[in-house]
Protein backbone atom coordinates (compact mmCIF):
# COMPACT_ATOMS: atom_id res chain seq x y z
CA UNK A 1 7.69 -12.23 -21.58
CA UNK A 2 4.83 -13.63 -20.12
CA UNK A 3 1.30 -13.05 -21.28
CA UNK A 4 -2.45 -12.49 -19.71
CA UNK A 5 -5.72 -10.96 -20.56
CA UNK A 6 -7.31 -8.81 -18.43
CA UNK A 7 -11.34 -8.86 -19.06
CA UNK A 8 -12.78 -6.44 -16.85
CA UNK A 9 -16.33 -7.34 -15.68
CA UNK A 10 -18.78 -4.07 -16.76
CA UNK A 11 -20.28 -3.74 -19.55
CA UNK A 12 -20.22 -7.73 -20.45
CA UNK A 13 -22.34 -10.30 -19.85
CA UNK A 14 -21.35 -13.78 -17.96
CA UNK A 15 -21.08 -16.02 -21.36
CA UNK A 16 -19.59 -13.44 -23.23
CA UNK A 17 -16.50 -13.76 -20.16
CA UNK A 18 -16.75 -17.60 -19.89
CA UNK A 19 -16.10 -17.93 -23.78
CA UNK A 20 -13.19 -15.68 -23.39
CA UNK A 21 -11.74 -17.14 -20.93
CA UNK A 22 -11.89 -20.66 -22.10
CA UNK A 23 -10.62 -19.38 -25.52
CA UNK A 24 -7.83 -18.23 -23.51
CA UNK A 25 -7.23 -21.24 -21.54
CA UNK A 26 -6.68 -23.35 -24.87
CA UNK A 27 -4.08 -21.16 -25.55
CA UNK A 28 -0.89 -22.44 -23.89
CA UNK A 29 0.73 -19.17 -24.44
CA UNK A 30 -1.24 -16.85 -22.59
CA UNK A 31 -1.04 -17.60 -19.03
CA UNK A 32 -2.92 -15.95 -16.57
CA UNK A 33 -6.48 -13.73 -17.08
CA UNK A 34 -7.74 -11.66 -14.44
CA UNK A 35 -10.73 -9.45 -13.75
CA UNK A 36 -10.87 -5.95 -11.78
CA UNK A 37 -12.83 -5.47 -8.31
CA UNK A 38 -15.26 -2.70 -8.64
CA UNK A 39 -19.10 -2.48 -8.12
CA UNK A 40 -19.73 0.10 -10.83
CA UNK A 41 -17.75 0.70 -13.92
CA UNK A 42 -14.72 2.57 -14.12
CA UNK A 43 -14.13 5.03 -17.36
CA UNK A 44 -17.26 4.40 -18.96
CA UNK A 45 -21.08 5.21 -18.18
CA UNK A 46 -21.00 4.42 -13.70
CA UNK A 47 -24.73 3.58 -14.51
CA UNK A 48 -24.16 0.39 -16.94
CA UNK A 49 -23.58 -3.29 -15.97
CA UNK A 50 -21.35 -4.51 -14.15
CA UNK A 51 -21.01 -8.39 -12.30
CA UNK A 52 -18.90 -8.62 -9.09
CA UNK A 53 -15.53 -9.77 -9.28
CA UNK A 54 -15.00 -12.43 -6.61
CA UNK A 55 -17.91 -14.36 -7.60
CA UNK A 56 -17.26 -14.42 -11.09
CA UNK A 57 -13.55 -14.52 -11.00
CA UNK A 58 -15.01 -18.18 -8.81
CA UNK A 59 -16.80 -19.15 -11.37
CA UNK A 60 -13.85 -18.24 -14.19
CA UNK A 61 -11.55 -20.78 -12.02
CA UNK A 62 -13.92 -23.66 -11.77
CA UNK A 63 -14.56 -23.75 -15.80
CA UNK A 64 -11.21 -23.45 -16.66
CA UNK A 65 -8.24 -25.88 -16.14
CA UNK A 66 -4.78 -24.25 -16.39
CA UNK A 67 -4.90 -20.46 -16.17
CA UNK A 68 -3.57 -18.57 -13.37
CA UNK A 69 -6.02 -16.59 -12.50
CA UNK A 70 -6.53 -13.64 -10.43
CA UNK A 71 -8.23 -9.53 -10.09
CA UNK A 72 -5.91 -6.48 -10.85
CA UNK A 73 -6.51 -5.77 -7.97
CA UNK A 74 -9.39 -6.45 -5.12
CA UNK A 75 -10.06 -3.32 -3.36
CA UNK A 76 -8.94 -3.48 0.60
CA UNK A 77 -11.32 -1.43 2.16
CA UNK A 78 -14.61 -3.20 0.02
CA UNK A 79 -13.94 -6.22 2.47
CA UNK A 80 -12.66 -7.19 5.84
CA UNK A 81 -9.20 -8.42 5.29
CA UNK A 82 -10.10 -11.82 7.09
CA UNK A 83 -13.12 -12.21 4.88
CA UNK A 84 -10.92 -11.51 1.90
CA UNK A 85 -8.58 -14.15 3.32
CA UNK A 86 -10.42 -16.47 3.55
CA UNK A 87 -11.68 -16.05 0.47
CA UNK A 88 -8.91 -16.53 -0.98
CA UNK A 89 -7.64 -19.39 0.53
CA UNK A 90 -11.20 -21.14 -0.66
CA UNK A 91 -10.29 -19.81 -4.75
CA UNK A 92 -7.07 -21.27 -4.11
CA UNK A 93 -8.45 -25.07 -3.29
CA UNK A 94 -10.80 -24.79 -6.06
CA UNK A 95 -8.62 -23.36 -8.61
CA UNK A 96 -6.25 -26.05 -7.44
CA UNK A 97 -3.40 -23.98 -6.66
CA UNK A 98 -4.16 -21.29 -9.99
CA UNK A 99 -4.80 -17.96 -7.44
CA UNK A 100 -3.20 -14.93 -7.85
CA UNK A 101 -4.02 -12.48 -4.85
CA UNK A 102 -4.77 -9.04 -6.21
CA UNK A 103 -4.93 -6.05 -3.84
CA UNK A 104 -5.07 -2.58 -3.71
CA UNK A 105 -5.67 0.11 -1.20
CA UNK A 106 -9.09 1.18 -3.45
CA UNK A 107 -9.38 4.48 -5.49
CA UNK A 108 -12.97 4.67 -6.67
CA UNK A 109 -14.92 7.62 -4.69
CA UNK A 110 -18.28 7.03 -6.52
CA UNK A 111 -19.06 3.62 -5.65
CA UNK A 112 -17.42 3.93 -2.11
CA UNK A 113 -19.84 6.78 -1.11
CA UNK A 114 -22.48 5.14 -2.58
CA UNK A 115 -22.21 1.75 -0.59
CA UNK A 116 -20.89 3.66 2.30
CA UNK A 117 -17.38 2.31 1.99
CA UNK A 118 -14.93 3.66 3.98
CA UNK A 119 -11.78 4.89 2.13
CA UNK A 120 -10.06 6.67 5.06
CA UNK A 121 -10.23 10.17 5.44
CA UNK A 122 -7.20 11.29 3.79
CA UNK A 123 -4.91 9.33 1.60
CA UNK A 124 -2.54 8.79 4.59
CA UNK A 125 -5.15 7.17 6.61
CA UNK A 126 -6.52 4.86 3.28
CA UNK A 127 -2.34 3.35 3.34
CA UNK A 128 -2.40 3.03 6.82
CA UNK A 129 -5.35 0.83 6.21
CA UNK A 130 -3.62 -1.27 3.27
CA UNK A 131 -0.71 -1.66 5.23
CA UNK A 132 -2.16 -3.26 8.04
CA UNK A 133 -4.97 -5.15 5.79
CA UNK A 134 -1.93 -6.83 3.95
CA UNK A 135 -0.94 -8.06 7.18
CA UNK A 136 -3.60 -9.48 7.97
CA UNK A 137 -4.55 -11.35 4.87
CA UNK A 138 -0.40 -12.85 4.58
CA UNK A 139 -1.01 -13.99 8.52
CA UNK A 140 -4.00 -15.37 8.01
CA UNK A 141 -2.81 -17.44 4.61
CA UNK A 142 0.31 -18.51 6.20
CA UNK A 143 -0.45 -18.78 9.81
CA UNK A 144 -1.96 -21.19 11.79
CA UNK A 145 -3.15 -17.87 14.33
CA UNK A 146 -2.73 -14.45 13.27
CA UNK A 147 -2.77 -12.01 15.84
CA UNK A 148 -2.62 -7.98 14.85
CA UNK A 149 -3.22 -4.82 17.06
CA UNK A 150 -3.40 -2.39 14.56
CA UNK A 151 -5.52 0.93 14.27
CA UNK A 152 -7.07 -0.38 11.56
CA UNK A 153 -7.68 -3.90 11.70
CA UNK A 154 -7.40 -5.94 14.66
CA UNK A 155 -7.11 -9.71 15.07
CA UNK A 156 -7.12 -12.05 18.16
CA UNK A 157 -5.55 -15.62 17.62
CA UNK A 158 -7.17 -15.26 13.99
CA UNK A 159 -7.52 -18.71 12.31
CA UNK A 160 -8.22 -19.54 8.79
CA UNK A 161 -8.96 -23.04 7.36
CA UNK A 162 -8.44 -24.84 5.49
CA UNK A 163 -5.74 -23.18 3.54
CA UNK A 164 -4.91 -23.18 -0.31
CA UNK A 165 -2.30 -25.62 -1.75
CA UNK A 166 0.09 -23.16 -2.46
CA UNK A 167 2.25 -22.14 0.28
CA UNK A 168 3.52 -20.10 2.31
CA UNK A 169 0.55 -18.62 0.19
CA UNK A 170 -0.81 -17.21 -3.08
CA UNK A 171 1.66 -14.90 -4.72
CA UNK A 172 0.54 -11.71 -3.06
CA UNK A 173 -0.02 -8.97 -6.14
CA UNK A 174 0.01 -5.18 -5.57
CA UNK A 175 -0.88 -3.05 -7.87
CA UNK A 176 -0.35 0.70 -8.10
CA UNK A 177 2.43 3.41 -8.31
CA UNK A 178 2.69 5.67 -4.93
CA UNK A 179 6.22 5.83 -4.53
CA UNK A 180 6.01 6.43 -0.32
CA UNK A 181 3.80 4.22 0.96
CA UNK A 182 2.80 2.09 -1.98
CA UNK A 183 5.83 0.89 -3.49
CA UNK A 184 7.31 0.13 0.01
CA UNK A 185 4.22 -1.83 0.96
CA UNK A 186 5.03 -3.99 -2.46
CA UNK A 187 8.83 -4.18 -1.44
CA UNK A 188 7.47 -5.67 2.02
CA UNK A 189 5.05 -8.37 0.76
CA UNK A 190 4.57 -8.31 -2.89
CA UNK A 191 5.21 -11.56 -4.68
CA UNK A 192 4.50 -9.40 -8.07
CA UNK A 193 4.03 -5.80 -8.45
CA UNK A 194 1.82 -4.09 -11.35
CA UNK A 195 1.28 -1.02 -13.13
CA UNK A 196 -0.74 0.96 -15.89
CA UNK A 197 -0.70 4.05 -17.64
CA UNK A 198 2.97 4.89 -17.36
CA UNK A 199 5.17 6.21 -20.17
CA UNK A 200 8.50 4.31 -19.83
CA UNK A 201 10.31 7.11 -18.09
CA UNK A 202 7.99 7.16 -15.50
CA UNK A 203 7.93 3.24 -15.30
CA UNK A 204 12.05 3.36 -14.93
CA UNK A 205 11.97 5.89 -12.36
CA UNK A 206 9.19 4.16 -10.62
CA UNK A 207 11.02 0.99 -10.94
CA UNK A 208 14.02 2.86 -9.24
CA UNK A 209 11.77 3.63 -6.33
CA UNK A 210 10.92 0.22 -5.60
CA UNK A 211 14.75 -0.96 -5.98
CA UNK A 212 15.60 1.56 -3.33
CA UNK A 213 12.60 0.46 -0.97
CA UNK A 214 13.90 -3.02 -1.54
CA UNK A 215 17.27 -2.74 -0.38
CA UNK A 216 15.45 -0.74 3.20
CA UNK A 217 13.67 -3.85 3.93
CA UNK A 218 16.20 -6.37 2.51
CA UNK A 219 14.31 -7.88 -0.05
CA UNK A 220 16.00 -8.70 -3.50
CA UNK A 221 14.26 -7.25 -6.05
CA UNK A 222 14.70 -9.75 -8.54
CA UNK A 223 11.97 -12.16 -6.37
CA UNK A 224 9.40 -9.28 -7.43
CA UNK A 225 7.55 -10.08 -10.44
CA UNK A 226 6.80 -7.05 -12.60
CA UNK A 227 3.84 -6.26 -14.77
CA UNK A 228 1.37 -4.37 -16.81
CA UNK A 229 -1.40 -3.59 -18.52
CA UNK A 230 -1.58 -2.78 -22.05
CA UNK A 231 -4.82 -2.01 -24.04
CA UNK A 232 -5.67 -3.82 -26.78
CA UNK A 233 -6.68 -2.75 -30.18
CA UNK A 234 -7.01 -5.23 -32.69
CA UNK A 235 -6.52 -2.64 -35.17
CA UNK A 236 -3.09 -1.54 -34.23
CA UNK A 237 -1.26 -5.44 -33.23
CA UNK A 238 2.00 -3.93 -34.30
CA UNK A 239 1.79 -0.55 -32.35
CA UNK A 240 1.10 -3.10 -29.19
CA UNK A 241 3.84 -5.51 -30.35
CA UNK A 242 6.29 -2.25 -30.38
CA UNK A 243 5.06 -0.83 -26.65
CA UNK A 244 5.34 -4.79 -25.14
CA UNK A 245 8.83 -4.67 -26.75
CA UNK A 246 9.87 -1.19 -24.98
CA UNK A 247 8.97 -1.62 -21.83
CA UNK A 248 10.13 -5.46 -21.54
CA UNK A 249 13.49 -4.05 -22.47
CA UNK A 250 12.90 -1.89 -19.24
CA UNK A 251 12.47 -4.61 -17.49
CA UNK A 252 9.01 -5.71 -17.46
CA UNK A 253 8.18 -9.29 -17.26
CA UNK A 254 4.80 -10.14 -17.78
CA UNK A 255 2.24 -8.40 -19.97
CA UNK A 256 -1.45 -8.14 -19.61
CA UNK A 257 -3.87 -7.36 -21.96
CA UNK A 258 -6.93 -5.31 -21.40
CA UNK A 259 -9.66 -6.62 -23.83
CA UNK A 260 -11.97 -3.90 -25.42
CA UNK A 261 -15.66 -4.69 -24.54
CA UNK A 262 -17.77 -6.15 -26.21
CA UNK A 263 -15.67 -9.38 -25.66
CA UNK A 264 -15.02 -10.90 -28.50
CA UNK A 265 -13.15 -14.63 -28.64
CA UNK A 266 -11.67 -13.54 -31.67
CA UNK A 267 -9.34 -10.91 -29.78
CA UNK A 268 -8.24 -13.99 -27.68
CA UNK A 269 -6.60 -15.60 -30.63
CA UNK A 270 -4.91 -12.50 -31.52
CA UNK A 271 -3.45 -11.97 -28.33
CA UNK A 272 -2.20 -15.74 -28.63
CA UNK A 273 -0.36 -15.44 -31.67
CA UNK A 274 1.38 -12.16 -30.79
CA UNK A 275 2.30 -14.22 -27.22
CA UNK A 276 3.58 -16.83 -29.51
CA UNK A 277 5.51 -14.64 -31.24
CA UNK A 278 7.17 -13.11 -28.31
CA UNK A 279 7.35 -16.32 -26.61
């Protein structure tokens, strides 16, 4: 079992993360931390703090040294896929190869009206545009031109350089559960896919899904890396020992940790000696 933090970015400040993180990146065991992608915060007060995700997830991989890091999961439609790829390719060179390429088709209704962020209309149209925006962000990473006539996005001899040290790109991370159009985009492209908030018959059924979408593209679905997110209560270490346990016997492989807020370094350390533990 592999282990990460997740420390979402509202209702923090920026040292509060930084010490976190480097907490976490003297811990050998725990190795990746991530941030989320959203311009107000989710599940909480929508009018408290909150710092955006690609520039401090930047700022995350310069001050730390061996992490894998990465956001469960940037929001498609918040950027234009070939911004967002090149983006990434730039986090890749200065994380020296650490990037983990979160992406999602976006959820969040309240900060999308408010910026005027198109969603699509229906839910049908909002996959349409993942689909095609995971295209286009693979081409452009991989490719030297990327060309794409879609609905949604189009491209014209697309270029995007320099490119990342990791190749054919940075593992491409999907995260969500739609079993038609969601889990078949992650049998298509996903390097790793992940999940939250599923009891572990739901996770094994959902895990079925994503076998049987494999086998329609012809992917093996052992290359897919599978994860989740677990909350953390530092009251209760044992109660999230016992749910790790269950669900890696399912056949999860990585498990991240979602850090209660305030951030406190002290949480890191307990999160590194249950990772130890499991190790």
């Amino acid at each position: 079992m592999k282990f990460g933090i997740k420390t979402n970015t509202q209702e923090t400040t920026w040292p509060d993360m930084l010490a976190m993180w480097r907490r976490a990146d003297a811990i050998e065991a725990i190795e990746s931390a991530w941030v989320f992608d959203h311009f107000y915060p989710i599940q909480s007060d929508p009018n408290g703090p909150c710092l955006e995700g690609w520039t401090v997830l930047t700022a995350l991989a310069h001050d730390t040294n061996r992490l894998r890091v990465g956001s469960m999961v940037n929001g498609m439609p918040y950027r234009h896929p070939a911004v967002t790829a090149n983006m990434a390719a730039a986090l890749d060179i200065i994380s020296e190869g650490r990037l983990e390429l979160g992406l999602g088709a976006g959820w969040y209704e309240l900060e999308a009206d408010a910026y005027g962020i198109n969603l699509g209309a229906t839910v049908g149209e909002r996959m349409d545009m993942f689909d095609e925006g995971v295209a286009a962000v693979v081409g452009l990473l991989s490719q030297e031109e990327t060309t794409l006539a879609g609905e949604h996005v189009q491209l014209s001899s697309a270029r995007n350089e320099p490119k990342g040290p990791q190749r054919p790109h940075p593992p491409i991370v999907i995260g969500g559960k739609g079993e038609k159009r969601t889990l078949r985009t992650v049998a298509r492209w996903a390097d790793h896919w992940n999940t939250t908030r599923l009891t572990p018959e739901e996770w094994a059924h959902k895990r079925g899904v994503l076998e049987q979408h494999c086998a329609d593209v012809g992917r093996d679905y052992s290359e897919i890396l599978r994860s989740m997110v677990f909350r953390f209560d530092p009251d209760d270490m044992g109660e999230l020992r016992d749910r790790i346990e269950m669900f890696a016997e399912l056949g999860v492989q990585k498990a991240v940790i979602k850090m209660q807020t305030p951030h406190d370094v002290r949480h890191v350390d307990l999160v590194g000696v249950l990772a130890e533990s499991m190790a």
